[in-house]
Protein backbone atom coordinates (compact mmCIF):
# COMPACT_ATOMS: atom_id res chain seq x y z
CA UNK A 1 15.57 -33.08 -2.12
CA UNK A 2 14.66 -33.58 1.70
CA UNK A 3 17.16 -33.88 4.04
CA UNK A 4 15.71 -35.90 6.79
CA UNK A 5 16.41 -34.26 10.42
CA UNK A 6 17.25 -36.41 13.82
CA UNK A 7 13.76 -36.84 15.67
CA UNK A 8 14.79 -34.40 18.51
CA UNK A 9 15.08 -31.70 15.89
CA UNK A 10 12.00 -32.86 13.78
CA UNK A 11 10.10 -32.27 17.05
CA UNK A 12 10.81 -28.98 17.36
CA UNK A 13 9.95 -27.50 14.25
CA UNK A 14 6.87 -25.85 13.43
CA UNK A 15 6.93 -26.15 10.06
CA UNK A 16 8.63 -27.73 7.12
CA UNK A 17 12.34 -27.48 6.42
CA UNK A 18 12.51 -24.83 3.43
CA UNK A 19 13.86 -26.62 0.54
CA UNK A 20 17.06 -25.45 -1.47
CA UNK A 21 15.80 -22.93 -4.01
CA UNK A 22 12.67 -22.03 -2.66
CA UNK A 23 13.06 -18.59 -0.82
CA UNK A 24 9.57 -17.47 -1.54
CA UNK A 25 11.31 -14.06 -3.08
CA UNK A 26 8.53 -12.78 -5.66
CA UNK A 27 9.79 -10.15 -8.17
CA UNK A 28 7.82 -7.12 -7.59
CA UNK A 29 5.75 -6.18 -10.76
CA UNK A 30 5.79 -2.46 -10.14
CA UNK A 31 8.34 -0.55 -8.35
CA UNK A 32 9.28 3.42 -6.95
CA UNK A 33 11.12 5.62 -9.12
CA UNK A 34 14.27 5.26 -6.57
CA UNK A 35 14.31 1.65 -6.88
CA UNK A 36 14.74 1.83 -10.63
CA UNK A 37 17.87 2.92 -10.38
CA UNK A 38 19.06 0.38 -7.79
CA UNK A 39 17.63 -2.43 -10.12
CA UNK A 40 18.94 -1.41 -13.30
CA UNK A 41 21.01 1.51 -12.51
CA UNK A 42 18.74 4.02 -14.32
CA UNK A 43 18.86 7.54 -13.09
CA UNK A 44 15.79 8.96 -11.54
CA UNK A 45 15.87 11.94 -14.40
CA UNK A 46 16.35 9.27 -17.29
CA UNK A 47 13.27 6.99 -16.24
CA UNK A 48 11.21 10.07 -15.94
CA UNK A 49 12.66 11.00 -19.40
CA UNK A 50 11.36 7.48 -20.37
CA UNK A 51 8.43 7.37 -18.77
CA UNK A 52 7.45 10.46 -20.93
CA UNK A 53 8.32 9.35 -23.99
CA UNK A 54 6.42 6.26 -23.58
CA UNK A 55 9.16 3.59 -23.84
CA UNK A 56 8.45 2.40 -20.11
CA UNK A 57 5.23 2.06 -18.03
CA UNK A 58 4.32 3.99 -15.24
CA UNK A 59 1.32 5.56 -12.91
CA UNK A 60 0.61 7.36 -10.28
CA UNK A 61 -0.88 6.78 -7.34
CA UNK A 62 -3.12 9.76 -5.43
CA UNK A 63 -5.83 10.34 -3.73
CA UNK A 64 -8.19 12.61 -5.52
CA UNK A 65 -7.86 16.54 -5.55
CA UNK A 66 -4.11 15.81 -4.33
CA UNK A 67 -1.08 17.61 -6.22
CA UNK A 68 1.35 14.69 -5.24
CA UNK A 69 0.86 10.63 -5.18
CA UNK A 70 3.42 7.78 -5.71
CA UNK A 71 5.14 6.79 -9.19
CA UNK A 72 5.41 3.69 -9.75
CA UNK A 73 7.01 1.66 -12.50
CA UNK A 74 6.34 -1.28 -14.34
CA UNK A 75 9.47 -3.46 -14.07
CA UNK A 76 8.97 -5.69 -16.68
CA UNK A 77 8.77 -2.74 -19.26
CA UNK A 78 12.02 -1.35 -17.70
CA UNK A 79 13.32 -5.39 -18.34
CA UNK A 80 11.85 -5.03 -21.63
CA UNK A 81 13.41 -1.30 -22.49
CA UNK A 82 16.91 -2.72 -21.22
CA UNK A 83 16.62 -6.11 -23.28
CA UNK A 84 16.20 -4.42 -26.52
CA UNK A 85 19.64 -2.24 -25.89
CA UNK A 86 21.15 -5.68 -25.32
CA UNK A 87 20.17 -6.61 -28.41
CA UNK A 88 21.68 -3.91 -30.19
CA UNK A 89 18.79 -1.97 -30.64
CA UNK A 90 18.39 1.98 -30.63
CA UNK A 91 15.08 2.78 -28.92
């Protein structure tokens, strides 16, 4: 729904009025270990737990030779993990 603007105002703008609904927020499809917990309240201990037992995806990032790199998750199999304890399911 466009909400037509006064001509003064229309004049000003640069670009199009951003219509209700579309922020342009993408869900990320991997995130950092510390960000699992602030999107699904997953300790950093437990999704390395998980992450070793297979039941969510993860790599790691590094440069070659290196000891340390970044972790990062998949978030849809941390979605997926959560959804079947929803359901009822022991995983």
């Amino acid at each position: 729904m466009h909400i037509p603007l006064p001509a003064t105002v229309d004049a000003k703008l640069t670009t199009a009025p951003i219509e209700p609904g579309a922020s342009g927020f993408i869900d990320p499809e991997f995130i950092r270990i510390p960000d699992v917990e602030r999107f699904s309240g997953v300790k950093r201990g437990h999704a390395y737990a998980l992450i070793k037992e297979g039941k969510i995806k993860s790599v790691c990032l590094r440069k070659p030779g290196a000891k340390t790199g970044v972790r990062l998750v998949h978030l849809q199999s941390l979605r997926d993990y959560l959804a079947k304890h929803m359901e009822g399911g022991k995983q």
